[in-house]
N, C-alpha and C. Protein backbone atom coordinates (compact mmCIF):
# COMPACT_ATOMS: atom_id res chain seq x y z
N UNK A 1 -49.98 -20.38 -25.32
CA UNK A 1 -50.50 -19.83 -26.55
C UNK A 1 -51.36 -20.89 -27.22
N UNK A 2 -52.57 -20.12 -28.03
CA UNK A 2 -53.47 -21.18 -28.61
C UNK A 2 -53.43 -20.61 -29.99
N UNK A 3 -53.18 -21.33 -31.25
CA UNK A 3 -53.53 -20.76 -32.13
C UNK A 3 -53.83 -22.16 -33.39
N UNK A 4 -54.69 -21.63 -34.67
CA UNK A 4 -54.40 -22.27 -35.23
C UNK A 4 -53.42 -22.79 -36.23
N UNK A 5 -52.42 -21.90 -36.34
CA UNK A 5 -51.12 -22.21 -36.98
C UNK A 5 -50.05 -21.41 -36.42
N UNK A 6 -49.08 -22.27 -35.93
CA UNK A 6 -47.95 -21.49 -35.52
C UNK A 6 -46.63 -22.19 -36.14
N UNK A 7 -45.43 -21.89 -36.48
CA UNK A 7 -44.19 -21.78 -36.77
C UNK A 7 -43.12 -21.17 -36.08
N UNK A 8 -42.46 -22.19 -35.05
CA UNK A 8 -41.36 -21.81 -34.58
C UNK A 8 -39.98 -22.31 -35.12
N UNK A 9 -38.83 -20.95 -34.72
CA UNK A 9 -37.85 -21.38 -35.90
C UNK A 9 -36.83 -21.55 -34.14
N UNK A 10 -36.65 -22.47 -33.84
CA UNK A 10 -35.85 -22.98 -32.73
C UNK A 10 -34.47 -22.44 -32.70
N UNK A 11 -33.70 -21.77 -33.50
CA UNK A 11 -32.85 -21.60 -33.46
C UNK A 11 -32.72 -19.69 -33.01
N UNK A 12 -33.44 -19.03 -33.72
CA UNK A 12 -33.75 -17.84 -33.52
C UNK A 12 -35.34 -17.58 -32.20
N UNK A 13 -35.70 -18.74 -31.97
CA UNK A 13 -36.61 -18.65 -31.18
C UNK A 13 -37.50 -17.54 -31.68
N UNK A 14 -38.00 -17.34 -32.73
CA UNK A 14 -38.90 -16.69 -33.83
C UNK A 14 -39.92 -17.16 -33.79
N UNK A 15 -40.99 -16.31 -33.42
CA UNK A 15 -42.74 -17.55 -33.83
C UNK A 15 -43.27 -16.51 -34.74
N UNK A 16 -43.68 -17.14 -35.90
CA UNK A 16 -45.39 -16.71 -36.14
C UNK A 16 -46.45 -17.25 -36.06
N UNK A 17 -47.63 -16.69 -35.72
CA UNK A 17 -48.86 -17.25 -36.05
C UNK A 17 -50.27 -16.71 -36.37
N UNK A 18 -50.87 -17.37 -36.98
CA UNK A 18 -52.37 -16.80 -37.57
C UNK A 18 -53.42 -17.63 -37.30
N UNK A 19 -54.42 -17.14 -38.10
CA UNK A 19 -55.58 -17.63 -37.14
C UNK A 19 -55.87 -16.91 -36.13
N UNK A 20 -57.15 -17.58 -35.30
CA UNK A 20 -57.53 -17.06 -33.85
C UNK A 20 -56.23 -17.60 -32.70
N UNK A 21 -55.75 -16.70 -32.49
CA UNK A 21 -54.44 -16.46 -31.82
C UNK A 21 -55.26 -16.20 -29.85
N UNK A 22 -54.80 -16.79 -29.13
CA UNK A 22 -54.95 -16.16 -27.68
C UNK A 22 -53.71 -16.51 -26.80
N UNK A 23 -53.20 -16.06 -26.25
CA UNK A 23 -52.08 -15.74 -25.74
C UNK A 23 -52.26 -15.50 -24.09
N UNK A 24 -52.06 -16.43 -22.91
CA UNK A 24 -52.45 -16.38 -21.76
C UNK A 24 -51.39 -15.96 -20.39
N UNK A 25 -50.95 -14.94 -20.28
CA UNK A 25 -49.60 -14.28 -19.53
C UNK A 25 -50.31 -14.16 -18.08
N UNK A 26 -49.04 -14.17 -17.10
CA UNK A 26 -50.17 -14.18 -15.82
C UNK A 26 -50.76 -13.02 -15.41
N UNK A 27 -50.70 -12.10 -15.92
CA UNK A 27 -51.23 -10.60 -15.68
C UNK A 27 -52.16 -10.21 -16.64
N UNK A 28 -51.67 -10.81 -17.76
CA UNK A 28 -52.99 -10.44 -19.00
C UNK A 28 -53.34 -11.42 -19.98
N UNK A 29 -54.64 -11.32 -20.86
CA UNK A 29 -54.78 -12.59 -22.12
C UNK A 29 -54.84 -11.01 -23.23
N UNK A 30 -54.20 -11.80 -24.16
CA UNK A 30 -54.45 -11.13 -25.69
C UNK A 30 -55.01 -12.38 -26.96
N UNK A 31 -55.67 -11.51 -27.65
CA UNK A 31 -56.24 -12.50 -28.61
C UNK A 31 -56.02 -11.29 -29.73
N UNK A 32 -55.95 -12.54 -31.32
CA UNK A 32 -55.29 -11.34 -32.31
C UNK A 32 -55.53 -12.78 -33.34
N UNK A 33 -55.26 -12.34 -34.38
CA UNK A 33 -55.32 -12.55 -35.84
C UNK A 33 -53.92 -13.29 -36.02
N UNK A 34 -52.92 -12.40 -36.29
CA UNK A 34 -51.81 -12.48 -36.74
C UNK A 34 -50.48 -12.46 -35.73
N UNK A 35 -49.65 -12.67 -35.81
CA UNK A 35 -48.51 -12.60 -34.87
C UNK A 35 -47.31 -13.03 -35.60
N UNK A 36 -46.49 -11.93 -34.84
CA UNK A 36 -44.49 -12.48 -35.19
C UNK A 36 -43.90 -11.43 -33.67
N UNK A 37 -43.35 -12.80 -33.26
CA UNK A 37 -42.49 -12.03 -31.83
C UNK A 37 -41.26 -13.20 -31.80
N UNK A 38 -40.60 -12.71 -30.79
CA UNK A 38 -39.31 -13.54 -30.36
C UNK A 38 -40.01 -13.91 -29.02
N UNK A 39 -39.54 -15.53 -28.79
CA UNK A 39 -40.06 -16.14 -27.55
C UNK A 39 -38.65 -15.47 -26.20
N UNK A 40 -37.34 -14.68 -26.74
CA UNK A 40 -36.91 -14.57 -25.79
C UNK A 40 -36.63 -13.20 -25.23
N UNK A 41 -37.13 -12.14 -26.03
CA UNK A 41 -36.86 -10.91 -26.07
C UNK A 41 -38.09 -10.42 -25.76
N UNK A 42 -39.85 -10.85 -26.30
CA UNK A 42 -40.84 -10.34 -26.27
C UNK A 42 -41.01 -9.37 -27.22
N UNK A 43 -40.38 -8.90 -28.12
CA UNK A 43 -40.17 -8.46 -28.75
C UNK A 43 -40.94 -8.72 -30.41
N UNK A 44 -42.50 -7.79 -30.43
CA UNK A 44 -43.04 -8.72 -32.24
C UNK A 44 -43.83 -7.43 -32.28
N UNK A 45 -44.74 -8.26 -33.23
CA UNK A 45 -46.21 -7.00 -33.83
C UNK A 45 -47.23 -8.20 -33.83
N UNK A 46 -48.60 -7.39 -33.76
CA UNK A 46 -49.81 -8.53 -33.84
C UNK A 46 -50.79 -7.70 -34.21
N UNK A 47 -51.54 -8.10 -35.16
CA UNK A 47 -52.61 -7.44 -35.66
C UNK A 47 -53.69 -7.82 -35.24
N UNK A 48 -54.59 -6.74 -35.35
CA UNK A 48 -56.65 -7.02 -34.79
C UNK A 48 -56.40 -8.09 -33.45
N UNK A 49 -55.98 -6.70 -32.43
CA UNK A 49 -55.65 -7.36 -31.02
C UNK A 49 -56.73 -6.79 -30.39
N UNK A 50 -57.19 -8.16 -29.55
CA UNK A 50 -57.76 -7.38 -27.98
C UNK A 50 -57.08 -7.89 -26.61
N UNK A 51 -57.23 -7.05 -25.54
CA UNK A 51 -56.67 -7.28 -24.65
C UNK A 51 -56.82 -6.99 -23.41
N UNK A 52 -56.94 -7.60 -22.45
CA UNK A 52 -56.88 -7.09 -21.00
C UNK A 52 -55.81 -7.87 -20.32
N UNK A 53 -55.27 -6.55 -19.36
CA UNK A 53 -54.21 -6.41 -18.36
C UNK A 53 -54.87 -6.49 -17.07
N UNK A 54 -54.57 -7.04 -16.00
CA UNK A 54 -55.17 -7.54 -14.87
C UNK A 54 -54.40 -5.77 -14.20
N UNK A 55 -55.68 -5.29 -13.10
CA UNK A 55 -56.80 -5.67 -12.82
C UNK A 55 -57.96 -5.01 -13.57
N UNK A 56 -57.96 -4.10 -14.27
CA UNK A 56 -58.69 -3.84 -15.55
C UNK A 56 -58.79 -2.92 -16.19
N UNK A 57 -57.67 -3.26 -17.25
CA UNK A 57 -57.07 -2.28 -18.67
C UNK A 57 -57.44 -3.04 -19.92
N UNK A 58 -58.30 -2.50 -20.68
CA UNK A 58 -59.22 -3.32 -21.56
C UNK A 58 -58.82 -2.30 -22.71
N UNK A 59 -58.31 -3.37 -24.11
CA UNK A 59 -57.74 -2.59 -25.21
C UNK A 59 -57.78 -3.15 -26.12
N UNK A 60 -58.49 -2.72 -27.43
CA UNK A 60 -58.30 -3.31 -29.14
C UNK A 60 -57.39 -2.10 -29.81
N UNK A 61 -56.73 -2.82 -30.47
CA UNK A 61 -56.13 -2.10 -31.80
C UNK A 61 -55.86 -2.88 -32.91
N UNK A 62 -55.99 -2.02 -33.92
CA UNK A 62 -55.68 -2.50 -35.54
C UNK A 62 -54.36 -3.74 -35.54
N UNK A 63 -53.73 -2.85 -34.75
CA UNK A 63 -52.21 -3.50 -34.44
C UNK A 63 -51.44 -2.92 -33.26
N UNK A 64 -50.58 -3.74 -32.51
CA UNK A 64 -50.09 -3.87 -31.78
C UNK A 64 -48.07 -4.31 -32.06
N UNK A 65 -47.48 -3.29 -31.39
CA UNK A 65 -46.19 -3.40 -31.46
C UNK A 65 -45.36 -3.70 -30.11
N UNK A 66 -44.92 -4.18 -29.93
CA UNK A 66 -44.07 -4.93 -28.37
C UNK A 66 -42.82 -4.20 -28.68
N UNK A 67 -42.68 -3.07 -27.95
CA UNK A 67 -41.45 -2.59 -28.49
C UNK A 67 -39.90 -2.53 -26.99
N UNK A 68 -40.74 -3.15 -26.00
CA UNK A 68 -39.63 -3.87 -25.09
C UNK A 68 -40.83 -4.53 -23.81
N UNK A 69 -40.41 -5.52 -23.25
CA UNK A 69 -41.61 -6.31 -22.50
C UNK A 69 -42.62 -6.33 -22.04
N UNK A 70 -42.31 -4.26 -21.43
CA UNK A 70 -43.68 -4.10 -20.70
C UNK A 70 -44.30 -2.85 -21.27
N UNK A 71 -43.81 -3.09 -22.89
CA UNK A 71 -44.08 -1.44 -23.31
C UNK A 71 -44.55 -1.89 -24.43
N UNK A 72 -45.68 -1.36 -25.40
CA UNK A 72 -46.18 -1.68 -26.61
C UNK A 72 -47.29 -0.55 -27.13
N UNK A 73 -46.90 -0.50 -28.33
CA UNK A 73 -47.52 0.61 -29.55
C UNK A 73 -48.55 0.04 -29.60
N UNK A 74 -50.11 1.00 -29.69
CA UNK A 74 -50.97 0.32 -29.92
C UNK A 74 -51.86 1.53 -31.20
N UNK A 75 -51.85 0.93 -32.19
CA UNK A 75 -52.40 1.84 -33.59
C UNK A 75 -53.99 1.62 -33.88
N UNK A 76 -54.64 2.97 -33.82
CA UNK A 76 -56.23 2.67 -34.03
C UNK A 76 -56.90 2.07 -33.10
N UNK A 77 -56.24 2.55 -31.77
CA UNK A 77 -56.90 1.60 -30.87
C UNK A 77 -57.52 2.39 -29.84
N UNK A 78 -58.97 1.38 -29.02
CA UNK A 78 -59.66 2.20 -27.69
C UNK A 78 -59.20 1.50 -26.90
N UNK A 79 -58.80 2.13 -25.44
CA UNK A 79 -58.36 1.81 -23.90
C UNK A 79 -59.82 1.98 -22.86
N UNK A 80 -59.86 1.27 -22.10
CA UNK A 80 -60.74 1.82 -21.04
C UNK A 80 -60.68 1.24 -20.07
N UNK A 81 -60.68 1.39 -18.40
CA UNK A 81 -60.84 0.50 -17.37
C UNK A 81 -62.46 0.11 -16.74
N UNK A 82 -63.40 0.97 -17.85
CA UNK A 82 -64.56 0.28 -17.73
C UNK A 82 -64.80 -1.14 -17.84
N UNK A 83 -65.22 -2.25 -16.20
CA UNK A 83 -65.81 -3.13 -16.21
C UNK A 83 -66.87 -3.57 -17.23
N UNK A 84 -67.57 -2.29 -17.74
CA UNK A 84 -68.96 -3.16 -17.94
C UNK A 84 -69.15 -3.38 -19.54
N UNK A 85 -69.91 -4.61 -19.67
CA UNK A 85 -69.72 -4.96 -21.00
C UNK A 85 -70.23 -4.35 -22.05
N UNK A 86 -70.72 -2.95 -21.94
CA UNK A 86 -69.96 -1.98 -22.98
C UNK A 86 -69.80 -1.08 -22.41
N UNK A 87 -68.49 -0.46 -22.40
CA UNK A 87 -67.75 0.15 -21.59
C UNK A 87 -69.07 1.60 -21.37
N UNK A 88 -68.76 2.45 -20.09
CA UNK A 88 -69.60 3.68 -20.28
C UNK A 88 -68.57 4.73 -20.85
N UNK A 89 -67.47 4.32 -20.71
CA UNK A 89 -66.49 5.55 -21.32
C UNK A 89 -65.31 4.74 -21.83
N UNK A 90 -64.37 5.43 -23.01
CA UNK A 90 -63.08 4.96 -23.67
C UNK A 90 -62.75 5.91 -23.97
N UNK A 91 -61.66 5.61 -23.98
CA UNK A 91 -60.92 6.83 -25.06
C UNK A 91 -60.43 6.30 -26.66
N UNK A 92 -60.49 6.73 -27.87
CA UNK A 92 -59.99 6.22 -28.66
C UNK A 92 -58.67 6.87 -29.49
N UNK A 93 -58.26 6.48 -30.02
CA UNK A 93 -56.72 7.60 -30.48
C UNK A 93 -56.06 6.54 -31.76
N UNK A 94 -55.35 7.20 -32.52
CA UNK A 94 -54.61 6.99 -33.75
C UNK A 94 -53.28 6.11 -33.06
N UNK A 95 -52.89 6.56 -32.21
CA UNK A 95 -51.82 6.22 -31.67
C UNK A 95 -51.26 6.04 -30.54
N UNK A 96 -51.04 4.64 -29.39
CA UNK A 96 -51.24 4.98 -27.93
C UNK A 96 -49.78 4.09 -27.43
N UNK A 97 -49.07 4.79 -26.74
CA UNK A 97 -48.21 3.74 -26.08
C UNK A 97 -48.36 3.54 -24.94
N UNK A 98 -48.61 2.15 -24.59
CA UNK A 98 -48.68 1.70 -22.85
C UNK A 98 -47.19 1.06 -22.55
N UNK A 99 -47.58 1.79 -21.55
CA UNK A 99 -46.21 1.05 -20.41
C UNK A 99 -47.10 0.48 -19.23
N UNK A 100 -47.07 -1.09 -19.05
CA UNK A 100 -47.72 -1.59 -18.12
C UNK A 100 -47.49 -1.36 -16.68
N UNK A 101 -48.50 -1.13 -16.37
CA UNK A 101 -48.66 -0.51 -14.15
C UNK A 101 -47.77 0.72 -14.29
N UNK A 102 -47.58 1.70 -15.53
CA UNK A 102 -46.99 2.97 -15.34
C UNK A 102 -47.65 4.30 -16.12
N UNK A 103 -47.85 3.97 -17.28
CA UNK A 103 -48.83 5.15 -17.91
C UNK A 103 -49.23 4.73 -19.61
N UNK A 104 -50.16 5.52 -19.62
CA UNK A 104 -50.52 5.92 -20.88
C UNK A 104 -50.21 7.01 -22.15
N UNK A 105 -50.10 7.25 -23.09
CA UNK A 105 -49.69 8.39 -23.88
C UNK A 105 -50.43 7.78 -25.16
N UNK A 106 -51.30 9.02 -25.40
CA UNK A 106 -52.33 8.74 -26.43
C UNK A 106 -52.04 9.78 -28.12
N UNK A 107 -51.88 9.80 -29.28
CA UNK A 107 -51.70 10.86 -30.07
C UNK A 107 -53.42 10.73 -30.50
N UNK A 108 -53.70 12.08 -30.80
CA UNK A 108 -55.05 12.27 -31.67
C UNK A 108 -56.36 11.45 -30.81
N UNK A 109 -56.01 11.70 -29.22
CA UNK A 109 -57.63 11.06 -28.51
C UNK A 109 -58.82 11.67 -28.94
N UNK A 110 -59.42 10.97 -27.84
CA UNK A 110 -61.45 10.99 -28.00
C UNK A 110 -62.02 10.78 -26.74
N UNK A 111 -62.52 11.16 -25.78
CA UNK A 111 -62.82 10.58 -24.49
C UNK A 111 -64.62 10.35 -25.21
N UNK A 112 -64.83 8.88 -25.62
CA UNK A 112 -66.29 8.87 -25.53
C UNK A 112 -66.67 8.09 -24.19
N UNK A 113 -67.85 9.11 -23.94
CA UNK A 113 -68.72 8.83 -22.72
C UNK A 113 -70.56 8.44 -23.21
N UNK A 114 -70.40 7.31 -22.82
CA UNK A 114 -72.28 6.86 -22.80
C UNK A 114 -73.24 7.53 -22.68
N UNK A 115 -74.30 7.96 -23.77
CA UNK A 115 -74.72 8.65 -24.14
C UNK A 115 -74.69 10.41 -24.14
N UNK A 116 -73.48 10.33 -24.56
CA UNK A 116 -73.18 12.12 -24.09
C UNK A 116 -72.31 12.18 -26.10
């Protein structure tokens, strides 16, 4: 983890941090604003996240919820496995939960497609 301020409470193994936050896991990097998780549960929230999941699941949201290791709420946010640097298609939605290498579930989508 890179950030410019972090606070760990060693006993509860509690972090927060703010600032430009990036976060380097071997499957994915996230970068975000804000953060509070447990270093042993995975278990937090992080606001004005972006993110990619290897081999290419590309995602911002307002905020982001870790609600067990490989599962997380993602609010106001677009998904897309478009490579290119601006995507030709996303979907966007109010409300999305990923479960990593298993599925998606979107409330209130949008499939935008490049120039259509």
């Amino acid at each position: 983890m890179f950030a410019e301020y972090v606070q760990v409470n060693v006993e509860t193994k509690d972090v927060h941090a703010a600032g430009k936050i990036i976060i380097h896991l071997p499957s994915e990097v996230i970068q975000m604003n804000t953060a509070q998780f447990n270093l042993e549960s995975y278990i937090g929230e992080m606001d004005d996240v972006k993110g990619m999941i290897q081999p290419s699941v590309f995602y911002e949201a307002k905020s982001l919820k870790i609600v067990q290791q490989n599962e997380y709420v993602l609010n106001q946010a677009t998904l897309t496995s478009c490579t290119q640097p601006n995507p030709r298609w996303q979907f966007t939605c109010s409300k999305a939960t990923l479960k990593k290498d298993d599925y998606v579930s979107m409330s209130h989508a949008v499939l935008k497609i490049k120039k259509i």
